[in-house]
N, C-alpha and C. Protein backbone atom coordinates (compact mmCIF):
# COMPACT_ATOMS: atom_id res chain seq x y z
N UNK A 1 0.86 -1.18 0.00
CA UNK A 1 0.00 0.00 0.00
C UNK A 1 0.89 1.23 0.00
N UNK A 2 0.75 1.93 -0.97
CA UNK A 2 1.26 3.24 -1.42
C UNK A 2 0.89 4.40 -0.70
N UNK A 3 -0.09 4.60 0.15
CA UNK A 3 -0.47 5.72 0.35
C UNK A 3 0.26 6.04 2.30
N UNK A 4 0.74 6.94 2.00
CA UNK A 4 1.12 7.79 3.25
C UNK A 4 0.29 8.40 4.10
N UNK A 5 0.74 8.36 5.71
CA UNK A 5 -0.38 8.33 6.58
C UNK A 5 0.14 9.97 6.66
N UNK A 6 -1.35 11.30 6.89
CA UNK A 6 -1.22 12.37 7.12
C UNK A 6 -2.66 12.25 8.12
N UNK A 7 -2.67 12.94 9.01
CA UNK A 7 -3.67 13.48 10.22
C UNK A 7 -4.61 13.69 9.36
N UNK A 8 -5.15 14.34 7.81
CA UNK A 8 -5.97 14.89 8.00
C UNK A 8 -6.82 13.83 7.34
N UNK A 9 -6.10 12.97 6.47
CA UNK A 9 -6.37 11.26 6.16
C UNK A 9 -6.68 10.49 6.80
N UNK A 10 -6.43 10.32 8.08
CA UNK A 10 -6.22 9.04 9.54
C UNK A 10 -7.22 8.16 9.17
N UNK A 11 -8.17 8.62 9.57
CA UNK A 11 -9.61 8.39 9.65
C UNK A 11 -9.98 7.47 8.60
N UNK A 12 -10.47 8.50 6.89
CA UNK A 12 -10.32 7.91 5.63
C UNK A 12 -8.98 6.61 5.54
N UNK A 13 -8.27 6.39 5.45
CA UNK A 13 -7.54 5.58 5.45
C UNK A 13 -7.43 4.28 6.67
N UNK A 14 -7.73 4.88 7.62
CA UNK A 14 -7.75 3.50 8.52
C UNK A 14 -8.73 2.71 8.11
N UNK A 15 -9.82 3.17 7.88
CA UNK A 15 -11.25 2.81 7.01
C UNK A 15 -10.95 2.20 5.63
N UNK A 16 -9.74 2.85 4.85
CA UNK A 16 -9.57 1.91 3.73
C UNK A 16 -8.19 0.50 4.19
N UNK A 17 -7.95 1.13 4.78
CA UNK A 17 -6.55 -0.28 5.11
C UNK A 17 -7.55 -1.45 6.09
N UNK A 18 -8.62 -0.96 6.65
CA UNK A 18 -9.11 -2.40 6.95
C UNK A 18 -10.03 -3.10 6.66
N UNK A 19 -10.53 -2.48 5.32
CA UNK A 19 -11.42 -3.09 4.40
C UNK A 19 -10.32 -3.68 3.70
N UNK A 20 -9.36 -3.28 2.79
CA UNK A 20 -8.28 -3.97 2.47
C UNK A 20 -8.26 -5.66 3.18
N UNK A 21 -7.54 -5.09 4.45
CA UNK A 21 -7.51 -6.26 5.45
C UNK A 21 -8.18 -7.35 5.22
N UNK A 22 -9.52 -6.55 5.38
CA UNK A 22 -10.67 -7.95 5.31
C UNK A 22 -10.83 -8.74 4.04
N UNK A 23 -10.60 -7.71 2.91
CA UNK A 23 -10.38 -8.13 1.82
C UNK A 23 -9.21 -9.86 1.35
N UNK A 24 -8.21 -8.85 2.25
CA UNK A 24 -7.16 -10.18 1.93
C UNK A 24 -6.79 -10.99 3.12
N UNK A 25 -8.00 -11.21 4.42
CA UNK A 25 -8.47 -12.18 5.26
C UNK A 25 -9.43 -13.01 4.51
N UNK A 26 -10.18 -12.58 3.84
CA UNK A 26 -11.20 -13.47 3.09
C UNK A 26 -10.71 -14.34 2.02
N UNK A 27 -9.42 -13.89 1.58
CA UNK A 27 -8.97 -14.42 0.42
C UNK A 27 -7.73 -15.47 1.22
N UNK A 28 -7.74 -15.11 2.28
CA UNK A 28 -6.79 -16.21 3.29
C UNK A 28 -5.22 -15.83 3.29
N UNK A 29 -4.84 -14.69 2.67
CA UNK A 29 -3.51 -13.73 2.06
C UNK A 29 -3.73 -13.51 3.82
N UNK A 30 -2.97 -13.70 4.77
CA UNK A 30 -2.82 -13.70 5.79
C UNK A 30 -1.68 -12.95 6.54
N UNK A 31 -1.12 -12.85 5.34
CA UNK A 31 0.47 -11.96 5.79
C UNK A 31 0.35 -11.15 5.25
N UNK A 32 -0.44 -10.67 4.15
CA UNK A 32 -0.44 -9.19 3.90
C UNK A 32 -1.86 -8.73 4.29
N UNK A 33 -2.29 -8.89 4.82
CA UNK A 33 -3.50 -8.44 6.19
C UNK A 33 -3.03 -8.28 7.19
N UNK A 34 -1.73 -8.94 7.92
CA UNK A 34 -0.93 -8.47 8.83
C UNK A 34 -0.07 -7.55 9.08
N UNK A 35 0.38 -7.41 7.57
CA UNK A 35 1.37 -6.44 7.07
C UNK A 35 0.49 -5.14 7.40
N UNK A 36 -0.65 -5.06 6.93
CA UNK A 36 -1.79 -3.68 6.77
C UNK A 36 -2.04 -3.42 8.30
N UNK A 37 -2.33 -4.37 8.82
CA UNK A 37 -3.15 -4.36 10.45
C UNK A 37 -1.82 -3.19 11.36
N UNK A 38 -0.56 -4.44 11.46
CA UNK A 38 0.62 -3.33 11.83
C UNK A 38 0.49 -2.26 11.45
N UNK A 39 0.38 -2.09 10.17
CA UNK A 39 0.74 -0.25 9.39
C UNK A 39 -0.80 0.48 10.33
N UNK A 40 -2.01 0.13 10.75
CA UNK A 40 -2.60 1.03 11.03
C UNK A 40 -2.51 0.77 12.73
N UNK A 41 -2.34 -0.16 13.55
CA UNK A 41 -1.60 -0.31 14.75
C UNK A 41 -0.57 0.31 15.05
N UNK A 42 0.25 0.68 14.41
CA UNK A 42 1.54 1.98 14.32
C UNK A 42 0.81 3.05 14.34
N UNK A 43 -0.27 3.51 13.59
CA UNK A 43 -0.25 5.02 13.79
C UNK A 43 -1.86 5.03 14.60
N UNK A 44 -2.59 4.37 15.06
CA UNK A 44 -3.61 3.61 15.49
C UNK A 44 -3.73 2.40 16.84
N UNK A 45 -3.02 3.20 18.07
CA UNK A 45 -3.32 1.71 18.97
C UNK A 45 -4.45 1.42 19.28
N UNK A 46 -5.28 1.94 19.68
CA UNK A 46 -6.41 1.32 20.11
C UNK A 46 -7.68 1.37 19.26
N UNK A 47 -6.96 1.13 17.79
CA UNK A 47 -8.16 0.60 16.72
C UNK A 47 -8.74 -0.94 16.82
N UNK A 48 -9.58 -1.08 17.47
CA UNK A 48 -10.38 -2.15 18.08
C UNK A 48 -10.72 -3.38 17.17
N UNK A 49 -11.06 -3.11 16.08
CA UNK A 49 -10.96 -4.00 14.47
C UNK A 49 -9.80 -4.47 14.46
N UNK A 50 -8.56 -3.80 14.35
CA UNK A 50 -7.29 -4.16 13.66
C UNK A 50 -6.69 -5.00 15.05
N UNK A 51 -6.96 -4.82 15.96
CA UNK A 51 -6.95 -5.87 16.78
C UNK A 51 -7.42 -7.31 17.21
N UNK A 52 -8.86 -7.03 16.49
CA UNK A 52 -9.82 -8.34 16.16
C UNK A 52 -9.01 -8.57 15.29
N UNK A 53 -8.61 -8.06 14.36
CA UNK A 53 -8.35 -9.22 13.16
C UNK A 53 -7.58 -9.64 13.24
N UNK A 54 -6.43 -9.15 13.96
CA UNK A 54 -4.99 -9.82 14.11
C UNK A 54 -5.72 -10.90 14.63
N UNK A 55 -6.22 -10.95 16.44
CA UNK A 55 -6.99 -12.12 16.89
C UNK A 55 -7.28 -12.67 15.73
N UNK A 56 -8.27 -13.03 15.21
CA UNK A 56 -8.98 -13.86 13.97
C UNK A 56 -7.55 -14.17 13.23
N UNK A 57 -6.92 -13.94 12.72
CA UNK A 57 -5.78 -14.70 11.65
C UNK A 57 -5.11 -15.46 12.71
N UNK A 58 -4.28 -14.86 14.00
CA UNK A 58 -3.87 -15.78 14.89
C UNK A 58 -4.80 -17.18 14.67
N UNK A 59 -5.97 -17.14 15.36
CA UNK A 59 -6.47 -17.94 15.20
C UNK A 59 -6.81 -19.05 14.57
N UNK A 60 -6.87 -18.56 12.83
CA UNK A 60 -6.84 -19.49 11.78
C UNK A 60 -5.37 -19.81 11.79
N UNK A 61 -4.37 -19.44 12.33
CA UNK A 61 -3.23 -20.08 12.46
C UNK A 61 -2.99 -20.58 13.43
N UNK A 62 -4.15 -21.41 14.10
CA UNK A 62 -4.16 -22.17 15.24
C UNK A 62 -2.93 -21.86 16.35
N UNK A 63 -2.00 -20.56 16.19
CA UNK A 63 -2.15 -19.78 17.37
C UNK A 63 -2.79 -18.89 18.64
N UNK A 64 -2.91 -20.20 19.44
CA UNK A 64 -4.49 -19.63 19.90
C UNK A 64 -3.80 -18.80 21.19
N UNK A 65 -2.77 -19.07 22.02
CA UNK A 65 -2.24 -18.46 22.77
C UNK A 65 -1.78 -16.30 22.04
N UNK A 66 -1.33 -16.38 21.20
CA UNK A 66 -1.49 -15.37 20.45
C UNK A 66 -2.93 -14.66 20.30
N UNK A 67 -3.61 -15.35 19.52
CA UNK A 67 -4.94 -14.70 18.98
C UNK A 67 -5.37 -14.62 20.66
N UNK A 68 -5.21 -15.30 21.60
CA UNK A 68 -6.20 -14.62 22.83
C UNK A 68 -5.52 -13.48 23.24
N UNK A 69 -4.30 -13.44 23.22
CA UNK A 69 -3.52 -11.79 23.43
C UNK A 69 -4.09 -10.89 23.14
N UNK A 70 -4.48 -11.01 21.49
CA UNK A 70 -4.98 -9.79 20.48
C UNK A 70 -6.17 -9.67 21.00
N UNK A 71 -7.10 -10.80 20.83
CA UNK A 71 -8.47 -10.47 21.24
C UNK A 71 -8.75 -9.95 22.82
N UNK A 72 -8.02 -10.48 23.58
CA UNK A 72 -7.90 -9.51 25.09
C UNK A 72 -7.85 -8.19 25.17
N UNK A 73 -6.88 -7.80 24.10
CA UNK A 73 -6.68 -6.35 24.12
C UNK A 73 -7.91 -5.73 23.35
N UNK A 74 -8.40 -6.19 22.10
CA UNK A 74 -9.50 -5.84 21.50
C UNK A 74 -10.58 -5.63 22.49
N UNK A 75 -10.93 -6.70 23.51
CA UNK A 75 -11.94 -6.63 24.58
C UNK A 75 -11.40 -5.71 25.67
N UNK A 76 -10.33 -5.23 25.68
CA UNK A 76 -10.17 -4.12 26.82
C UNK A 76 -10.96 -2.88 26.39
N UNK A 77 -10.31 -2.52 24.70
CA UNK A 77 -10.57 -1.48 24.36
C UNK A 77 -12.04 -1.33 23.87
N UNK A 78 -12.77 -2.21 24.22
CA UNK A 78 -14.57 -1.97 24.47
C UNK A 78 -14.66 -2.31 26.02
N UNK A 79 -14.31 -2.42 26.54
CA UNK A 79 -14.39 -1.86 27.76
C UNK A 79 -14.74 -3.48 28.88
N UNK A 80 -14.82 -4.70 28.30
CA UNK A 80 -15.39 -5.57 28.21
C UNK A 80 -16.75 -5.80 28.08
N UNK A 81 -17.18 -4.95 27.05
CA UNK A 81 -18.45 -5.13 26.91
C UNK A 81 -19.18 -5.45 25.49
N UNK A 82 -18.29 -6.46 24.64
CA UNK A 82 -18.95 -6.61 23.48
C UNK A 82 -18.78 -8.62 23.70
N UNK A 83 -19.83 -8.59 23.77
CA UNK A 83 -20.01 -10.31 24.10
C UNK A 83 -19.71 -11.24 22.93
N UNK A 84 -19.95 -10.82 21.53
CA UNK A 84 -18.71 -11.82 21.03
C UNK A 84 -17.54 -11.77 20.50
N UNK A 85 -16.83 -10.71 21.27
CA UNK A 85 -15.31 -10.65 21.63
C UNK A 85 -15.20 -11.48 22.68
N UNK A 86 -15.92 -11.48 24.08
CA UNK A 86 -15.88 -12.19 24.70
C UNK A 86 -15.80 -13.65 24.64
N UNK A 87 -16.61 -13.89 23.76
CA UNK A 87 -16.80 -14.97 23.17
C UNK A 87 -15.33 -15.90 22.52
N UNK A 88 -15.08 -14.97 21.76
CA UNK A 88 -13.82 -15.37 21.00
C UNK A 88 -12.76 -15.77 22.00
N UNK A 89 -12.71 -14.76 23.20
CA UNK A 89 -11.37 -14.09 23.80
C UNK A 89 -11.74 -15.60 24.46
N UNK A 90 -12.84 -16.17 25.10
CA UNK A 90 -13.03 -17.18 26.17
C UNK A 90 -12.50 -18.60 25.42
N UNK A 91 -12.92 -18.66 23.96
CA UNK A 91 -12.23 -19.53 23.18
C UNK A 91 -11.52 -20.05 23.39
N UNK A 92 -10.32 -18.98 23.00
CA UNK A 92 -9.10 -18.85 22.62
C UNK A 92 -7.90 -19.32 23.69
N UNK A 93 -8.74 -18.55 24.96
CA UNK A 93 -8.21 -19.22 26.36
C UNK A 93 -8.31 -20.62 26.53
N UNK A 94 -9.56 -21.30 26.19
CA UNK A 94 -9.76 -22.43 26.21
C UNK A 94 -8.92 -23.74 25.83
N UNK A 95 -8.80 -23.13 24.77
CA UNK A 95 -8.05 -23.35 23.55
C UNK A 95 -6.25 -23.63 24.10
N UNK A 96 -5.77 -22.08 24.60
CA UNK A 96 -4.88 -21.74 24.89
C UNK A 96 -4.37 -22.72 26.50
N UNK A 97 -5.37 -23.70 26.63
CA UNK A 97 -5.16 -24.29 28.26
C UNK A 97 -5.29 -22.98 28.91
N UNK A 98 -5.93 -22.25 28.95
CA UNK A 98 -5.98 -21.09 30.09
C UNK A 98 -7.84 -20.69 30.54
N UNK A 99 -7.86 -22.22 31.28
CA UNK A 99 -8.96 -22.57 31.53
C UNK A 99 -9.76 -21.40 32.84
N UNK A 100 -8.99 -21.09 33.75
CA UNK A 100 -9.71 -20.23 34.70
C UNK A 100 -9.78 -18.73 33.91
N UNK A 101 -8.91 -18.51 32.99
CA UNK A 101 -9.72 -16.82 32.21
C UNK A 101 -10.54 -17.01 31.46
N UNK A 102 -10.74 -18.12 30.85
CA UNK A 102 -11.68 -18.65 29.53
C UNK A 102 -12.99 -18.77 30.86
N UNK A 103 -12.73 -19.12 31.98
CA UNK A 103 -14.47 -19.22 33.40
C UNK A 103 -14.33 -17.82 33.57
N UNK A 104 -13.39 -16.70 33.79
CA UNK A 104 -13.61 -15.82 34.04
C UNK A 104 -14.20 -14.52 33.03
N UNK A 105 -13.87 -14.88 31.86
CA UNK A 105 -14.74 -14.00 30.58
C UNK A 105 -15.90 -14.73 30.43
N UNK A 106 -16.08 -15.78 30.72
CA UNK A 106 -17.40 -16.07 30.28
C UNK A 106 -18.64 -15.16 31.47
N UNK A 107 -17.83 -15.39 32.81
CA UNK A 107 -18.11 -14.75 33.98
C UNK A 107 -19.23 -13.34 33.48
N UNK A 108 -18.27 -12.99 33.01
CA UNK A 108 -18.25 -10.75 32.46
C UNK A 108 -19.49 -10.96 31.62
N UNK A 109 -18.88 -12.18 30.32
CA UNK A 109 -20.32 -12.22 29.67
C UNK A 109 -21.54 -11.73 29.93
N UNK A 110 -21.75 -13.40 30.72
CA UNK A 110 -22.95 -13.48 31.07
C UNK A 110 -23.36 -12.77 32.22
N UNK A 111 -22.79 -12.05 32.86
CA UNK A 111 -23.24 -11.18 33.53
C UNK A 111 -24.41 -9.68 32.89
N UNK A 112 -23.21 -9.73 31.44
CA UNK A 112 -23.69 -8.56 31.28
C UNK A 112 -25.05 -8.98 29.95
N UNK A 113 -24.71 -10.17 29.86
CA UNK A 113 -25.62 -10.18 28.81
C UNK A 113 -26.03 -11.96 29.33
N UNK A 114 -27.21 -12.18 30.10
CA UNK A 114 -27.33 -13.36 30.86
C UNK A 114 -27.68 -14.46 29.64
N UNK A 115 -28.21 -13.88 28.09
CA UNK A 115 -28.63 -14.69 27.56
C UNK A 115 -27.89 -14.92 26.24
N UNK A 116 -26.58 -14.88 26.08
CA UNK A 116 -26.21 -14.76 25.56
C UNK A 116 -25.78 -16.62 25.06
N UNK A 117 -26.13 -16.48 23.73
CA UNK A 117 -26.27 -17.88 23.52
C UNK A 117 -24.68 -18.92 23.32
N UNK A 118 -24.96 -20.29 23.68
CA UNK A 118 -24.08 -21.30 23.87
C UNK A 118 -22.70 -20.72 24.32
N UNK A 119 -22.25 -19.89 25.14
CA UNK A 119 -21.09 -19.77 25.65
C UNK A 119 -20.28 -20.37 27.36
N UNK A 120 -22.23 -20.63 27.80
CA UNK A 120 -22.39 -21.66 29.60
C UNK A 120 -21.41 -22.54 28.26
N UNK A 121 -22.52 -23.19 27.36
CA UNK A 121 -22.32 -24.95 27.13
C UNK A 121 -21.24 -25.19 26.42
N UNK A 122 -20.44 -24.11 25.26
CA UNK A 122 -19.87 -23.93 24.32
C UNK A 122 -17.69 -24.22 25.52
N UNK A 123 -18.04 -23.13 26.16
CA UNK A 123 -16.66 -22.73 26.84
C UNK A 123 -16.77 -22.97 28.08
N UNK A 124 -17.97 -22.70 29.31
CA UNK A 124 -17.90 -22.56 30.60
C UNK A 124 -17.41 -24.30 31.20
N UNK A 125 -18.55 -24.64 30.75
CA UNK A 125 -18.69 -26.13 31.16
C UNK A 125 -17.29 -26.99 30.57
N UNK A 126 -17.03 -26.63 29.07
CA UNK A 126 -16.00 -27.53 28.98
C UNK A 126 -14.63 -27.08 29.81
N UNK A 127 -14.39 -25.88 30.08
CA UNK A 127 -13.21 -25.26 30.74
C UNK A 127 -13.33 -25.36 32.42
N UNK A 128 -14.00 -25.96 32.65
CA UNK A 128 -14.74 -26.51 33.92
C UNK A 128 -14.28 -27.91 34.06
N UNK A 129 -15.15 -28.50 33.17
CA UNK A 129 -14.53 -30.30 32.94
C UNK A 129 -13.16 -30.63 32.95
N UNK A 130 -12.23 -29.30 32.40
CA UNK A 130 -10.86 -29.43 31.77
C UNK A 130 -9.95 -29.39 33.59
N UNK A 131 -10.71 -28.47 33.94
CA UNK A 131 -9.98 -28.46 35.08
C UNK A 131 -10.19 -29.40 36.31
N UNK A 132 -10.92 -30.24 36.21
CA UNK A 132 -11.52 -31.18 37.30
C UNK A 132 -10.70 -32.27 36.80
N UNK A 133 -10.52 -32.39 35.19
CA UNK A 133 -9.77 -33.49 34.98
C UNK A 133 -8.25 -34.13 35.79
């Protein structure tokens, strides 16, 4: 990507570098969606998308200890209040053997959103089972 970041662009351009992104997440081009995500994470920390997505490619690269990093931070910067970030982030922990944060986001969840579907049966319970084992 050719175009140079100026203040009065930020905005317009973060908006086009992560449609880009998604563009070449969909197409599974995974390293140059990463390449883009960094470039607007450099001038952009707490762009909340470009953080999901890093999460999400981690992920499809069955780096799940990674992708729960990204998506943690993505769920900071909503404040913990978008339930399927939560969702993801509880995953990923799961995933990641990091069974008591994967009980403790589900925790926040469903607190804040009691009905929020298959995440008891999906993450709670199995990260529950995991640890009794």
């Amino acid at each position: 990507m050719k175009s140079n970041w100026t203040v009065d662009d930020a905005e317009y351009l973060e908006r086009c570098w992560l449609l880009l992104a998604d563009i070449y997440i969909q197409s599974s081009k995974f390293d140059l969606a990463t390449d883009l995500i960094k470039k607007i994470l450099t001038y952009n920390k707490s762009c909340m998308k470009a953080t999901e997505y890093l999460g999400f490619i981690m992920e499809k690269e069955q780096a799940y200890a990674d992708a729960a990093i990204n998506y943690e931070q993505a769920w900071k910067l909503t404040n913990c209040s978008n339930p399927s970030l939560g969702y993801k982030l509880g995953f990923n922990y799961l995933k990641a053997k990091r069974y008591t944060d994967a009980i403790d986001v589900c925790h926040v969840v469903l607190g804040k959103h009691p009905n929020y579907p298959k995440i008891k049966k999906d993450i709670m319970d199995k990260a529950r089972a995991s640890l009794r084992a």
